[in-house]
C-alpha atoms as a PDB file:
ATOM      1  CA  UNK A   1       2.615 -15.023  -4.056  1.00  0.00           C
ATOM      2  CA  UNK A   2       4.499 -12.915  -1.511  1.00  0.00           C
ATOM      3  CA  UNK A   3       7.730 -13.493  -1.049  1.00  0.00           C
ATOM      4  CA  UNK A   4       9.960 -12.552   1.940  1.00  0.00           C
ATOM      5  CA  UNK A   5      10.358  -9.161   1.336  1.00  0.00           C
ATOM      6  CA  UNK A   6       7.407  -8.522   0.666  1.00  0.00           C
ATOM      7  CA  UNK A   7       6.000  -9.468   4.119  1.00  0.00           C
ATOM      8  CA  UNK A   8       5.438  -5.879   6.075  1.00  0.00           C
ATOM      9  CA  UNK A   9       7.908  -6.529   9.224  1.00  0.00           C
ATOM     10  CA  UNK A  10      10.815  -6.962   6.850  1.00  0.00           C
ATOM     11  CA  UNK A  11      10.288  -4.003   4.826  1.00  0.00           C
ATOM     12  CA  UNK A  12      10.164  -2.059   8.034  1.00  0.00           C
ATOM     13  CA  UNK A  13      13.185  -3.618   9.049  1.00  0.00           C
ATOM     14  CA  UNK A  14      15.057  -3.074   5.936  1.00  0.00           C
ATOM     15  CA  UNK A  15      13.557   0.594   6.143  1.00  0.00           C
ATOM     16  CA  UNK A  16      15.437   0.524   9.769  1.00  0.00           C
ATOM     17  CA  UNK A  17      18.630  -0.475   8.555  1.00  0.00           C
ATOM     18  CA  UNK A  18      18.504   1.617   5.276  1.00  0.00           C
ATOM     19  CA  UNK A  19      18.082   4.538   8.050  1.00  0.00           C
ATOM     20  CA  UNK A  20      20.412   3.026  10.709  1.00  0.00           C
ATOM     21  CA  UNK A  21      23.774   2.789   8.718  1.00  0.00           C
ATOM     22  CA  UNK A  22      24.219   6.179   7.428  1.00  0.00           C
ATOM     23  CA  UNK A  23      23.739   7.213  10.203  1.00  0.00           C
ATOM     24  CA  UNK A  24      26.327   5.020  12.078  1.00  0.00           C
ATOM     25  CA  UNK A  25      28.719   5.910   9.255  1.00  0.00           C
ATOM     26  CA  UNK A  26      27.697   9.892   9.694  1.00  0.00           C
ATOM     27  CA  UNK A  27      28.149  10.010  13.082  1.00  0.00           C
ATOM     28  CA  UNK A  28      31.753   8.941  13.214  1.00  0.00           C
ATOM     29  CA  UNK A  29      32.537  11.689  10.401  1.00  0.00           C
ATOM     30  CA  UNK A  30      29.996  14.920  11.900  1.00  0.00           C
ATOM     31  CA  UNK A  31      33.082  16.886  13.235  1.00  0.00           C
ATOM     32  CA  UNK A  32      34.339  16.683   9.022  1.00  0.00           C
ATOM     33  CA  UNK A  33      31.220  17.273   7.495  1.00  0.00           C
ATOM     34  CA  UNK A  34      28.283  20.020   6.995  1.00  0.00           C
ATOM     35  CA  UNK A  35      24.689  19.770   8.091  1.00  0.00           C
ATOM     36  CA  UNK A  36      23.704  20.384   4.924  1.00  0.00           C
ATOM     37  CA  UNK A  37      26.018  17.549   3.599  1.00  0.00           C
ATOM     38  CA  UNK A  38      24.495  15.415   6.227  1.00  0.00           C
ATOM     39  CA  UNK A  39      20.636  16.616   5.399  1.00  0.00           C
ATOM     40  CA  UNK A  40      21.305  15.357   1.798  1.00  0.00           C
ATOM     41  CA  UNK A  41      22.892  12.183   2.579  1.00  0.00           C
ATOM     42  CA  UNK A  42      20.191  10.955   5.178  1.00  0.00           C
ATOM     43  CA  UNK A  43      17.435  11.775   2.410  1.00  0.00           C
ATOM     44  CA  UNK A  44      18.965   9.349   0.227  1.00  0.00           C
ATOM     45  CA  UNK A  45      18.060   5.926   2.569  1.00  0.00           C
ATOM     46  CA  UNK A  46      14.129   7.228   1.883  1.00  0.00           C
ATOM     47  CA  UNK A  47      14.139   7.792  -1.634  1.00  0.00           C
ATOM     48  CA  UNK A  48      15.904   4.227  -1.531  1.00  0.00           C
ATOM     49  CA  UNK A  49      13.291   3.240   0.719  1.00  0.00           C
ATOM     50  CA  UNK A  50      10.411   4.600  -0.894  1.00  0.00           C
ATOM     51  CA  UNK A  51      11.515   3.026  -4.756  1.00  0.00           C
ATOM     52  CA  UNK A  52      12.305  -0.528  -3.350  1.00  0.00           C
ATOM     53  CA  UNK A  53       9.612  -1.009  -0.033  1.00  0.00           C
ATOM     54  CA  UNK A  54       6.787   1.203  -0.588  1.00  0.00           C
ATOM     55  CA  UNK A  55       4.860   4.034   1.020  1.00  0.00           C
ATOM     56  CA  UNK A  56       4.598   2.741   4.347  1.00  0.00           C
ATOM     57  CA  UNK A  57       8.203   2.540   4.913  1.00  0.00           C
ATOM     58  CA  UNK A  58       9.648   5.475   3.114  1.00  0.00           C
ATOM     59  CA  UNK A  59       7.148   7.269   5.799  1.00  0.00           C
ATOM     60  CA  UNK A  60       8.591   5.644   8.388  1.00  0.00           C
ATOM     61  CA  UNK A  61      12.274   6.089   7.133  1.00  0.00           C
ATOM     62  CA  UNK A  62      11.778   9.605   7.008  1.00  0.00           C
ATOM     63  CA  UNK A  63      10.295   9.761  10.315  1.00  0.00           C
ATOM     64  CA  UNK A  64      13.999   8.288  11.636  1.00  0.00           C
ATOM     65  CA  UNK A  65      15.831  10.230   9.812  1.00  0.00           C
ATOM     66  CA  UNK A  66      14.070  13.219  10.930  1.00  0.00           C
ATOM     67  CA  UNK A  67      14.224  12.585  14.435  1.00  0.00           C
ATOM     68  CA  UNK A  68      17.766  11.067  14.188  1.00  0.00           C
ATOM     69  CA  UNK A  69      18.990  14.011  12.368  1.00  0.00           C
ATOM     70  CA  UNK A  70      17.559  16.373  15.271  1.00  0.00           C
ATOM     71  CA  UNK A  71      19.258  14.007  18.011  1.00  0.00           C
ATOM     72  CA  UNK A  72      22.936  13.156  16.143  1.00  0.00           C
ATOM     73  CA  UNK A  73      23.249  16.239  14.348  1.00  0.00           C
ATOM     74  CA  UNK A  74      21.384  19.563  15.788  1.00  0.00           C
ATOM     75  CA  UNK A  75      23.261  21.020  18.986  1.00  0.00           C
ATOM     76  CA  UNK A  76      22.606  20.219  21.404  1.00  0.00           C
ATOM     77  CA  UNK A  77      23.962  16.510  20.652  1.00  0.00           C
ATOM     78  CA  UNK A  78      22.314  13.866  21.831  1.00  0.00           C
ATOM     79  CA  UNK A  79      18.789  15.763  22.909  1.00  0.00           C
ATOM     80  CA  UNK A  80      15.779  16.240  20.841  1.00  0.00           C
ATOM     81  CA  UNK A  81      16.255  20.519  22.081  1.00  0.00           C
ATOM     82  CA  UNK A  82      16.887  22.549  18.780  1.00  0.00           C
ATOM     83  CA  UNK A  83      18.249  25.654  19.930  1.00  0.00           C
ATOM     84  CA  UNK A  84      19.111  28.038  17.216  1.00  0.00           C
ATOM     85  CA  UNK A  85      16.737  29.565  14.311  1.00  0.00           C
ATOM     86  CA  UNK A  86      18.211  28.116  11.207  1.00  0.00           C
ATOM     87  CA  UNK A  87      18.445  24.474  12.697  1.00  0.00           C
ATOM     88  CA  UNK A  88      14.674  24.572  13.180  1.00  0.00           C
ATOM     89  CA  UNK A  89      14.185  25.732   9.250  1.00  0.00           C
ATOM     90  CA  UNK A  90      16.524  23.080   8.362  1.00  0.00           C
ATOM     91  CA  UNK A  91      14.467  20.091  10.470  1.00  0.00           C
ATOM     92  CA  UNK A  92      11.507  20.850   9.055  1.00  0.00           C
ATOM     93  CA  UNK A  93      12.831  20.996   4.930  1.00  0.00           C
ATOM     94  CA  UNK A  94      14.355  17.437   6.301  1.00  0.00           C
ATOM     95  CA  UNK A  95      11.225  16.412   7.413  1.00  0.00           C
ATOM     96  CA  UNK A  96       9.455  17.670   4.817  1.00  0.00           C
ATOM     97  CA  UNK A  97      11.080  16.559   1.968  1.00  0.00           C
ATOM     98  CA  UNK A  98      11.889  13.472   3.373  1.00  0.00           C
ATOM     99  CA  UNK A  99       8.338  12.497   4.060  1.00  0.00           C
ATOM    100  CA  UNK A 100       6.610  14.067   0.892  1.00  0.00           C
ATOM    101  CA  UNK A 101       9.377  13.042  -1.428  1.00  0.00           C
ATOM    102  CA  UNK A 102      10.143  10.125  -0.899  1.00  0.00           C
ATOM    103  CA  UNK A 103       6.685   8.279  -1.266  1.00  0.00           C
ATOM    104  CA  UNK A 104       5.788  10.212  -4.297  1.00  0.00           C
ATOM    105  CA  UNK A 105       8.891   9.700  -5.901  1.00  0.00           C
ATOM    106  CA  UNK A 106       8.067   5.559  -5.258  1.00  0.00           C
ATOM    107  CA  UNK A 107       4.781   6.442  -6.927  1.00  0.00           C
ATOM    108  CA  UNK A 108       5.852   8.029 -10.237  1.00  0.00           C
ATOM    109  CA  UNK A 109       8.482   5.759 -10.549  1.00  0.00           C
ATOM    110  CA  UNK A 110       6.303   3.023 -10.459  1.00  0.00           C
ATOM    111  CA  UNK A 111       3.950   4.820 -13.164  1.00  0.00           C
ATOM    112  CA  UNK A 112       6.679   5.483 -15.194  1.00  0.00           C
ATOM    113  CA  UNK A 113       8.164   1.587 -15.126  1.00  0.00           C
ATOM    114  CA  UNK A 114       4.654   0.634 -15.578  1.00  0.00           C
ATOM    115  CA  UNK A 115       4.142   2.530 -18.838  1.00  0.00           C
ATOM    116  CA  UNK A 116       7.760   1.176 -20.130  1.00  0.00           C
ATOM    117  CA  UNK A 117       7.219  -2.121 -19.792  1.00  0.00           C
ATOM    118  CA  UNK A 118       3.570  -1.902 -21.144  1.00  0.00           C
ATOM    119  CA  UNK A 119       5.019   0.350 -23.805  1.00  0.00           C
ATOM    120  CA  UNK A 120       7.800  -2.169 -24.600  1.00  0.00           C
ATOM    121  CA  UNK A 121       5.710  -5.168 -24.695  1.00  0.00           C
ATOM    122  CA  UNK A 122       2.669  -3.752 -26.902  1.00  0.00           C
ATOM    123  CA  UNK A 123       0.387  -4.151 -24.157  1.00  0.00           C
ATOM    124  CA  UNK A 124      -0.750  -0.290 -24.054  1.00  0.00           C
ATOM    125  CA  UNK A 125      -1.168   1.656 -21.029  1.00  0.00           C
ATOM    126  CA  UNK A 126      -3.619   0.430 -18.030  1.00  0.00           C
ATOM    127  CA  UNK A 127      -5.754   3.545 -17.214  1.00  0.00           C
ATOM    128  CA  UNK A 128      -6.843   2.719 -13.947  1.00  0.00           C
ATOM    129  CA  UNK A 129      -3.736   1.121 -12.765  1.00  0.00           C
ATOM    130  CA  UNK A 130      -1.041   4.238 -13.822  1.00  0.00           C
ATOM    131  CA  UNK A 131      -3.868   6.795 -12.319  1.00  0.00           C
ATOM    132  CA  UNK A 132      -4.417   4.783  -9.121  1.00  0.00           C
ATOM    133  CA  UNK A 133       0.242   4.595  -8.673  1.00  0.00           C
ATOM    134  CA  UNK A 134       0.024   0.771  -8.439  1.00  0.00           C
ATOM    135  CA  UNK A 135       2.088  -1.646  -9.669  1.00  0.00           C
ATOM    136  CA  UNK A 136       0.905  -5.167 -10.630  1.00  0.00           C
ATOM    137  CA  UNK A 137       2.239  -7.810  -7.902  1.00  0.00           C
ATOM    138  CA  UNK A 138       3.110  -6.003  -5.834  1.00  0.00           C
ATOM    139  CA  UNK A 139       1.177  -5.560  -2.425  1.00  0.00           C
ATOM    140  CA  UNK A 140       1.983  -1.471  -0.974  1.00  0.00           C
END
């Protein structure tokens, strides 16, 4: 049975908006706040992304936040041009971490809930299932 969110447009578009408000919100308070507090914020939205809607959308997210980061937050403003040394260093841990974090951190969570509730109920551990990262129901 899938049920609405489980259908793929609307975990993209929950992805979008996971992305799409911080950023909103960060915007408005750049002139107060750090890169680096920014960085660690936007990675947030795709670990949040990547527990709750799966692989395909935690890439995604981290996509946006990676180029949204480089548009909203790297000077130049509004341009995709990174112009000093350290703000190309910082993109790329952003991107980075943001795209290999986030999905693996979906898939050991899932392992680890997975062996709870097995443990939990007396069931036992499902080799093939805890090896292969998936979850049963659920369709990523």
């Amino acid at each position: 049975m899938i049920t609405w969110s489980g259908r793929w447009p609307v975990r993209y578009l929950i992805a979008t908006l996971a992305v799409a408000l911080p950023i909103a919100v960060l915007e408005k308070l750049r002139p107060e706040l750090t890169q680096t507090s920014i960085a660690l914020i936007l990675v947030l939205p795709v670990i949040l992304v990547a527990v709750t809607q799966g692989r395909g959308p935690a890439l995604y997210a981290s996509m946006l936040v990676g180029l949204s980061f480089n548009f909203f937050f790297i000077g130049p403003y509004y341009s995709f041009l990174i112009t000093r040394p350290e703000d190309v260093g910082g993109f790329r841990c952003l991107r980075h971490h943001g795209g290999a974090g986030g999905p693996n951190c979906s898939s050991r969570l899932e392992k680890r809930v997975l062996l709870t509730v097995e443990a939990r109920q007396g069931i036992g551990a499902r080799p093939r299932q805890v090896r292969a990262g998936r979850c049963p129901g659920r369709g990523s």
